[in-house]
N, C-alpha and C. Protein backbone atom coordinates (compact mmCIF):
# COMPACT_ATOMS: atom_id res chain seq x y z
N UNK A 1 69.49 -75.59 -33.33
CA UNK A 1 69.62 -75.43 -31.90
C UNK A 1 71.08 -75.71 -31.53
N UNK A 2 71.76 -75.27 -30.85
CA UNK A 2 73.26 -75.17 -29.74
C UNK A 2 72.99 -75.50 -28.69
N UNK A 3 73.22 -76.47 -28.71
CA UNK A 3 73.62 -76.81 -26.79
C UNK A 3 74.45 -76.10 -26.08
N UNK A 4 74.38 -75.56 -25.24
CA UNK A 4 75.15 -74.83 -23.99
C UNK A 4 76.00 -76.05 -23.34
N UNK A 5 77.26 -75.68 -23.09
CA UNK A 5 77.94 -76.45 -22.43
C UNK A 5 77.53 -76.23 -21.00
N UNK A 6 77.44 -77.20 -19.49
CA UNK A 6 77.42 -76.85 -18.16
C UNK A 6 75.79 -77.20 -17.86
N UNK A 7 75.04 -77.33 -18.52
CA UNK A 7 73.59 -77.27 -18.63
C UNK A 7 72.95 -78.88 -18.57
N UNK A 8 72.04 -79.10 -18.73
CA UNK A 8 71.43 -80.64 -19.01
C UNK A 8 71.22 -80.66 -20.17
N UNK A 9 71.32 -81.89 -21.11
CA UNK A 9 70.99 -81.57 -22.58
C UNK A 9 69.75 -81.68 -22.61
N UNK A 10 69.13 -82.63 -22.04
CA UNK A 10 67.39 -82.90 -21.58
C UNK A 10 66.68 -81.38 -21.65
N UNK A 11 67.23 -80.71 -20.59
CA UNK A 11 66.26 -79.71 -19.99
C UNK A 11 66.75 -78.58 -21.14
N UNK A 12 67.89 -78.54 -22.10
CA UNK A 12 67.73 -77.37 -22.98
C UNK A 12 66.97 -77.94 -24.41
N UNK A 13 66.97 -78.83 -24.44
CA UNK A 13 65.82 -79.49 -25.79
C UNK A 13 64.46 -79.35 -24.99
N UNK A 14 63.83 -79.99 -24.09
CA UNK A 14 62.76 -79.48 -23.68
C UNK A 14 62.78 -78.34 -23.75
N UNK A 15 63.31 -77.41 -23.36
CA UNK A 15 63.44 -75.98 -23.42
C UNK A 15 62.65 -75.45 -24.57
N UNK A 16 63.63 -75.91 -25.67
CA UNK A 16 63.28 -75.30 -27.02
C UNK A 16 62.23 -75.72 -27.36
N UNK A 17 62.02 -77.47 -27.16
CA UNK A 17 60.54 -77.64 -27.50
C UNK A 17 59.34 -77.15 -27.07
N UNK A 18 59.38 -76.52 -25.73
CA UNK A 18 58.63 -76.05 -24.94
C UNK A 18 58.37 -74.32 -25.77
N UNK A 19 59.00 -73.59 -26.19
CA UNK A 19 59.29 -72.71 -27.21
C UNK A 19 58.55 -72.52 -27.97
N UNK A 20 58.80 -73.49 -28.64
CA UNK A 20 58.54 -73.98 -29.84
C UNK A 20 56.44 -74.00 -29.91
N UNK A 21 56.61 -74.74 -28.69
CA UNK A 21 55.01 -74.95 -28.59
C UNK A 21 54.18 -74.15 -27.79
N UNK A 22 54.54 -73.22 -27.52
CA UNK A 22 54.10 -72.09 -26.70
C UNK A 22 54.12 -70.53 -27.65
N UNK A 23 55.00 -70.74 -28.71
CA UNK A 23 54.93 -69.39 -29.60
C UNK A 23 54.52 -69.60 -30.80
N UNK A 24 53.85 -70.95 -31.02
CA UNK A 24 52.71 -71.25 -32.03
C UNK A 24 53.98 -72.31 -33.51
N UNK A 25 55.17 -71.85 -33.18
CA UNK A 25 55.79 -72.54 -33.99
C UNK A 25 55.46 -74.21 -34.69
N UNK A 26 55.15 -74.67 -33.23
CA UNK A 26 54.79 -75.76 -33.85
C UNK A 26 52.99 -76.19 -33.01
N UNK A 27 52.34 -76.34 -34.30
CA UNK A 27 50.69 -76.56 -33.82
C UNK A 27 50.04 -77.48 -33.32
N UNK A 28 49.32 -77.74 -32.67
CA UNK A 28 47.91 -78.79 -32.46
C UNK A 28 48.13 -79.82 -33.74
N UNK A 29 48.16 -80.63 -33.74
CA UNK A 29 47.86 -81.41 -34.56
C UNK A 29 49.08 -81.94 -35.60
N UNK A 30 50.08 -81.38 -35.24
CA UNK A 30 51.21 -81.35 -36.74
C UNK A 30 52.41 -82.62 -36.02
N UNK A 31 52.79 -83.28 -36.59
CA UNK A 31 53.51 -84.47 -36.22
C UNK A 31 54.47 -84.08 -35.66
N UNK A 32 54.91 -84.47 -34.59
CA UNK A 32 56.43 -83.92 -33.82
C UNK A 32 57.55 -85.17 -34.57
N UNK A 33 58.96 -84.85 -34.53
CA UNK A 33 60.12 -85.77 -34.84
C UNK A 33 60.09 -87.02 -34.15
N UNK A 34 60.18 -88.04 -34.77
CA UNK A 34 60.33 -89.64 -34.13
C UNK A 34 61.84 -89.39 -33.54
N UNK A 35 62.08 -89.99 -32.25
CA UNK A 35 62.86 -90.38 -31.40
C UNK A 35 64.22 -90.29 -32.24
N UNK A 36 64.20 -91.19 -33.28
CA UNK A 36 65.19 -91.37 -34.28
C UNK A 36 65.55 -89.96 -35.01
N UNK A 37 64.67 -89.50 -35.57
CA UNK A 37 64.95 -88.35 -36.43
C UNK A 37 65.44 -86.90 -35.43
N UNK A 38 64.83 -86.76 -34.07
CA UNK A 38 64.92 -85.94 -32.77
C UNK A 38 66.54 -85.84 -32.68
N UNK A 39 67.39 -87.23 -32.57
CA UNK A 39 68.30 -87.66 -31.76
C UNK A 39 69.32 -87.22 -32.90
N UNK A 40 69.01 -87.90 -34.94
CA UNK A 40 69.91 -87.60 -35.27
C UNK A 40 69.87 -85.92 -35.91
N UNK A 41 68.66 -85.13 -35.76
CA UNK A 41 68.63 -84.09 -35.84
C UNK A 41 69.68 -82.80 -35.14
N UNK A 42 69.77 -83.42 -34.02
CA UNK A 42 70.33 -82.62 -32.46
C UNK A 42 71.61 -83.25 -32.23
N UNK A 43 71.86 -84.32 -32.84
CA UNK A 43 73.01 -84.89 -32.75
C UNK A 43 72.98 -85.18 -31.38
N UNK A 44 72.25 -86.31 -30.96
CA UNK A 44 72.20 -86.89 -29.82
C UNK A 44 71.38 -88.02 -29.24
N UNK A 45 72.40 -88.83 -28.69
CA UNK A 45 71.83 -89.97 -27.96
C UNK A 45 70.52 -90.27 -28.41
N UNK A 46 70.00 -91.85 -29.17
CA UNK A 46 68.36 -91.71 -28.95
C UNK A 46 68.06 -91.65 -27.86
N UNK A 47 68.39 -92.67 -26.61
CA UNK A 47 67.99 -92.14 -25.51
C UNK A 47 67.62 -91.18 -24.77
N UNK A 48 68.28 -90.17 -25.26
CA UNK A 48 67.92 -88.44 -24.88
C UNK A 48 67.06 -88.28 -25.42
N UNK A 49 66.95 -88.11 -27.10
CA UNK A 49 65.85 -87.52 -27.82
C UNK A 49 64.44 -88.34 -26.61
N UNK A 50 64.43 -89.70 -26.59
CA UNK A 50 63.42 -90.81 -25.90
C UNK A 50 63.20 -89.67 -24.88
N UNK A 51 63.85 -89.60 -23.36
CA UNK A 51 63.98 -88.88 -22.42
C UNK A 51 63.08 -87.36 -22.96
N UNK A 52 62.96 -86.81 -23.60
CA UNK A 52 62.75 -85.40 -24.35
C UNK A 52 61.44 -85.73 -24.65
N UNK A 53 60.91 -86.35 -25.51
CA UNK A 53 59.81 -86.83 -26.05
C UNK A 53 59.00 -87.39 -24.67
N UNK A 54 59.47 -88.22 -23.95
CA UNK A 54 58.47 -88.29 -23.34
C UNK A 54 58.07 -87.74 -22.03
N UNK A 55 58.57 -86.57 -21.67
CA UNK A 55 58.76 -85.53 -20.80
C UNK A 55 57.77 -85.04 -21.29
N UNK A 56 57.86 -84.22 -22.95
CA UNK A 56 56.57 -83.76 -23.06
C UNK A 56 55.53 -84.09 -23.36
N UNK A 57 55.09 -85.80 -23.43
CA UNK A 57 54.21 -86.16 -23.01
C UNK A 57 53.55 -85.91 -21.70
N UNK A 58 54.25 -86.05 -20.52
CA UNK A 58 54.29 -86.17 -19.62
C UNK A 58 53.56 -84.65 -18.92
N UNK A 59 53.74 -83.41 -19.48
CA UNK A 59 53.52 -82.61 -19.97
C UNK A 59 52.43 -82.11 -20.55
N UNK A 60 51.75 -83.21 -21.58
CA UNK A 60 50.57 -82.90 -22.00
C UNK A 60 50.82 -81.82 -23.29
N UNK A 61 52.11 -81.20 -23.53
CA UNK A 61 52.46 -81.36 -24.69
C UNK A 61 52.65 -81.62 -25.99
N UNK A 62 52.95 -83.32 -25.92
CA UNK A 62 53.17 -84.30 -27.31
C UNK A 62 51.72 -85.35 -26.96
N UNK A 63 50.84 -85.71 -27.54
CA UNK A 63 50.50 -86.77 -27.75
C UNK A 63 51.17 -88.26 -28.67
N UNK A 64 51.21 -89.75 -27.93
CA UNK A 64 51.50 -90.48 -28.82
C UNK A 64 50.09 -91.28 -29.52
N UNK A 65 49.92 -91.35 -30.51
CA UNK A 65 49.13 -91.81 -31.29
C UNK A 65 49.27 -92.96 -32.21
N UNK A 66 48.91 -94.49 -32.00
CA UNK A 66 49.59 -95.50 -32.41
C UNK A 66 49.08 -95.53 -34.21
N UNK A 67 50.22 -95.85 -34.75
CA UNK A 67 49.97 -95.70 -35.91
C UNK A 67 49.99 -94.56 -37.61
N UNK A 68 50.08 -93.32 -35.76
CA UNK A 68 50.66 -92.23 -36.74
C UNK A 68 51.46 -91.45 -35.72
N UNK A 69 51.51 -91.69 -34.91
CA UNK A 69 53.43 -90.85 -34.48
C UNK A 69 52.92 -90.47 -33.08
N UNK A 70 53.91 -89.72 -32.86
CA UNK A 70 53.85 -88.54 -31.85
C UNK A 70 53.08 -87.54 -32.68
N UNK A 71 52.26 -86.55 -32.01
CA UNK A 71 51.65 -85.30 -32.57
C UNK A 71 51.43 -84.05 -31.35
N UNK A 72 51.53 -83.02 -31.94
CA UNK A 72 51.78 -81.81 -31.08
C UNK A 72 49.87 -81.63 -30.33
N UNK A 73 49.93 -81.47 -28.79
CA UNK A 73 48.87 -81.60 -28.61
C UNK A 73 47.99 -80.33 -28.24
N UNK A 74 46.88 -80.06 -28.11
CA UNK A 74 46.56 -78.21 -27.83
C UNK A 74 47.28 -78.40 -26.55
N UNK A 75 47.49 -76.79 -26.32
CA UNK A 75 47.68 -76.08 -25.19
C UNK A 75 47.28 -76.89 -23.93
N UNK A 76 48.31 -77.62 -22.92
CA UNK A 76 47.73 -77.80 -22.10
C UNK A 76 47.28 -77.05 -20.99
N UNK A 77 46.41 -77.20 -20.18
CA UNK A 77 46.22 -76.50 -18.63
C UNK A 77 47.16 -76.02 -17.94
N UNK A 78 47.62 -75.09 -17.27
CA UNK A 78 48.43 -75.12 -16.29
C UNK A 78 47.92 -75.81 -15.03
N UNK A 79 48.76 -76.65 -13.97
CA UNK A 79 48.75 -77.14 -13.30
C UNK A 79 48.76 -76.80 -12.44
N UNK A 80 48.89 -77.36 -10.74
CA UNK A 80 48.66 -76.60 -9.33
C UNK A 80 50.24 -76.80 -9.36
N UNK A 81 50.64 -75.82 -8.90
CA UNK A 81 52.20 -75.71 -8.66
C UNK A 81 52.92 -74.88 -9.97
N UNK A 82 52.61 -74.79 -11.20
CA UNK A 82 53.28 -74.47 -12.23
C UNK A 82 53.62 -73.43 -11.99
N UNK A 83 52.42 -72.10 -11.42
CA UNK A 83 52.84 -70.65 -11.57
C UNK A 83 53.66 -70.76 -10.52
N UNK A 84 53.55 -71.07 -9.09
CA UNK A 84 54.87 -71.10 -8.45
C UNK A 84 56.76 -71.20 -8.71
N UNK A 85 56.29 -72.90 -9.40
CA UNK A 85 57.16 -73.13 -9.72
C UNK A 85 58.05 -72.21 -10.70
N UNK A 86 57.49 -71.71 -11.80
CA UNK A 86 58.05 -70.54 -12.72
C UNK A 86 58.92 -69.69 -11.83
N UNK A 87 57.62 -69.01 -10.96
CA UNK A 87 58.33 -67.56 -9.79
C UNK A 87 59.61 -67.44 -9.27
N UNK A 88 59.60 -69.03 -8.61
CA UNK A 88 60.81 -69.78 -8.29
C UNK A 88 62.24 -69.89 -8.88
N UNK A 89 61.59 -70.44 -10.16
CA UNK A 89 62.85 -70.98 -10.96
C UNK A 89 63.27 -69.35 -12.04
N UNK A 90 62.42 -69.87 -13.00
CA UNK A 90 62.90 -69.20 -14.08
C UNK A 90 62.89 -67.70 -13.94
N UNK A 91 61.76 -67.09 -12.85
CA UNK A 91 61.77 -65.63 -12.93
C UNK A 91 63.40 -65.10 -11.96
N UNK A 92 63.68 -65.65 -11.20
CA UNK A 92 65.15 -65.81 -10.26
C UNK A 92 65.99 -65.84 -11.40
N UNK A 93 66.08 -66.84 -11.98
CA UNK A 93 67.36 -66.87 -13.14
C UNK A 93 67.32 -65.60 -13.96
N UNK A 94 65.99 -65.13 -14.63
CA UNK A 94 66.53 -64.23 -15.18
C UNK A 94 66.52 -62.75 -14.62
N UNK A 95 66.45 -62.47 -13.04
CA UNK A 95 66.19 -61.48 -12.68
C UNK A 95 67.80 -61.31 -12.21
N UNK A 96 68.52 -62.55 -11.86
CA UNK A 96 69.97 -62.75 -11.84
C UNK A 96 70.69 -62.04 -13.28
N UNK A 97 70.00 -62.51 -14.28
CA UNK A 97 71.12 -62.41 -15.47
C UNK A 97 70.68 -60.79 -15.45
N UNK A 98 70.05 -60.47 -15.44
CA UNK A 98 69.45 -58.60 -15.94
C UNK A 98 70.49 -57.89 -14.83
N UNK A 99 70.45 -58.39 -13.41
CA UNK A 99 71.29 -57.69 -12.67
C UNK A 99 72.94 -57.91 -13.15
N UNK A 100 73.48 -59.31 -13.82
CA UNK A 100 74.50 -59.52 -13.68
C UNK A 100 75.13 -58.91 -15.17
N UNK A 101 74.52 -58.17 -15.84
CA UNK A 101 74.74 -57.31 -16.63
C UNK A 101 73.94 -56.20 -16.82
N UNK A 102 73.75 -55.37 -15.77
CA UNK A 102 73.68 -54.25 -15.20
C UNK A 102 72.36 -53.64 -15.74
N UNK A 103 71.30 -54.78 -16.38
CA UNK A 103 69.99 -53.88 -16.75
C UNK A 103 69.16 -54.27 -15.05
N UNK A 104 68.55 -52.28 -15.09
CA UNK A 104 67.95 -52.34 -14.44
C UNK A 104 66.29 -52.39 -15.12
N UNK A 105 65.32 -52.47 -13.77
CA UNK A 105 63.92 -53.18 -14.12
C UNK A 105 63.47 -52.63 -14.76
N UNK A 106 63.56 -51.40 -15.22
CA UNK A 106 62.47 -51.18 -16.72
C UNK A 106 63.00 -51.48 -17.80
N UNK A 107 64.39 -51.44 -18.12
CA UNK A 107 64.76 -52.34 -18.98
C UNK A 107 64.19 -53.70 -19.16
N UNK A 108 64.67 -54.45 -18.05
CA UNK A 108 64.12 -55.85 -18.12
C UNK A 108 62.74 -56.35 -18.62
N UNK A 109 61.84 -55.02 -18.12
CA UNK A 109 60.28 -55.28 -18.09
C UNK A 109 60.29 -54.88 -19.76
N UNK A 110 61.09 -53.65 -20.28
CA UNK A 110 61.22 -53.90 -21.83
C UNK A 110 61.47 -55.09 -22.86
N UNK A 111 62.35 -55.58 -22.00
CA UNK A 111 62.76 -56.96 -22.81
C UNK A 111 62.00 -58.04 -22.59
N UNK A 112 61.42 -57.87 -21.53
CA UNK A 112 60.07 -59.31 -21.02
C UNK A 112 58.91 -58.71 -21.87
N UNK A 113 58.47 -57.86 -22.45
CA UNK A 113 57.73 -57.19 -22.83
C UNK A 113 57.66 -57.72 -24.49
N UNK A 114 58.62 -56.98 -25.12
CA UNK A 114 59.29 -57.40 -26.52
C UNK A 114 59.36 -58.87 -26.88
N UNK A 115 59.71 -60.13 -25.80
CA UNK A 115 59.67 -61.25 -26.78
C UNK A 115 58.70 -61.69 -26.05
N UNK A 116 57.51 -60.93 -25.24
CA UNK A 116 56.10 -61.72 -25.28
C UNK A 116 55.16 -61.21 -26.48
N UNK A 117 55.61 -60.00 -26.56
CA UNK A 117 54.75 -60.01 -27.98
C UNK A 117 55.46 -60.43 -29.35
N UNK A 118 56.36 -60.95 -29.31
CA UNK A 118 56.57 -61.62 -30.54
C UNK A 118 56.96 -63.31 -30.52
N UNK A 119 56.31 -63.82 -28.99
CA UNK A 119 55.19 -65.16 -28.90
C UNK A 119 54.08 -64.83 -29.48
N UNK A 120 53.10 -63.81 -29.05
CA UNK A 120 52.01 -63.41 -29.27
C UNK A 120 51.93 -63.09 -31.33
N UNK A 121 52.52 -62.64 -31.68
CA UNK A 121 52.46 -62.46 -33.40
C UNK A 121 52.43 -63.50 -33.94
N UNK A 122 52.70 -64.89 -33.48
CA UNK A 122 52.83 -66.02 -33.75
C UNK A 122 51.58 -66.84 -33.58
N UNK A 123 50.87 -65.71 -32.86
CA UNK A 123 49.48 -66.52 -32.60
C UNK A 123 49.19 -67.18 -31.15
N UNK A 124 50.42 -67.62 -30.70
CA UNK A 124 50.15 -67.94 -29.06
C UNK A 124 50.58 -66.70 -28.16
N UNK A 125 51.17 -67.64 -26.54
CA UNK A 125 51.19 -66.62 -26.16
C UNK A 125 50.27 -66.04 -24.95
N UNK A 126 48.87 -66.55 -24.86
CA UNK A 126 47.95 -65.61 -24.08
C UNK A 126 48.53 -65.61 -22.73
């Protein structure tokens, strides 16, 4: 992973972890990185990795499980506010970037198209 300079480091590791656990990469049940291993993995702060980890608890995400770690947890629910919130945030940002390099919407809907089905080949996705 690369950190983007200008960005939060928090919200682009969640990012990826969020990725990660949404395109089947990482499963139900399979141990996520200890705080320690997160931080010197990413080259960063334990505190951050901490901050990261327990976001996606928070999330419903990561389960902690005493005795044997953090572990990746099923699919959680979506929440009241989530689909909004998306519409809001993330569909704006990238309806910005498609215009700010000149693809128009069937393009875009090509490219939103293309890396949902290759979430989906991965097994997640729905």
């Amino acid at each position: 992973m690369t950190l983007q300079p200008g960005r939060p480091i928090v919200d682009q590791i969640v990012f990826a972890a969020t990725r990660a656990l949404v395109s089947g990469e990482l499963k139900p049940g399979e141990t996520f990185p200890s705080v320690r291993t997160l931080a010197a993995d990413l080259k960063v702060h334990p505190n951050t990795a901490h901050k990261v980890v327990q976001h996606l608890i928070r999330e419903g995400w990561l389960e902690n499980h005493p005795g044997v770690g953090t572990v990746v947890a099923e699919k959680p629910n979506a929440r009241p506010g989530d689909r909004q919130r998306l519409l809001k945030d993330e569909v704006e940002q990238i309806v910005v970037g498609a215009k700010r390099v000149g693809l128009d919407l069937e393009g875009l809907q090509t490219a939103i198209e293309a890396r949902w089905r290759a979430m989906d080949s991965n097994g997640e996705g729905s």
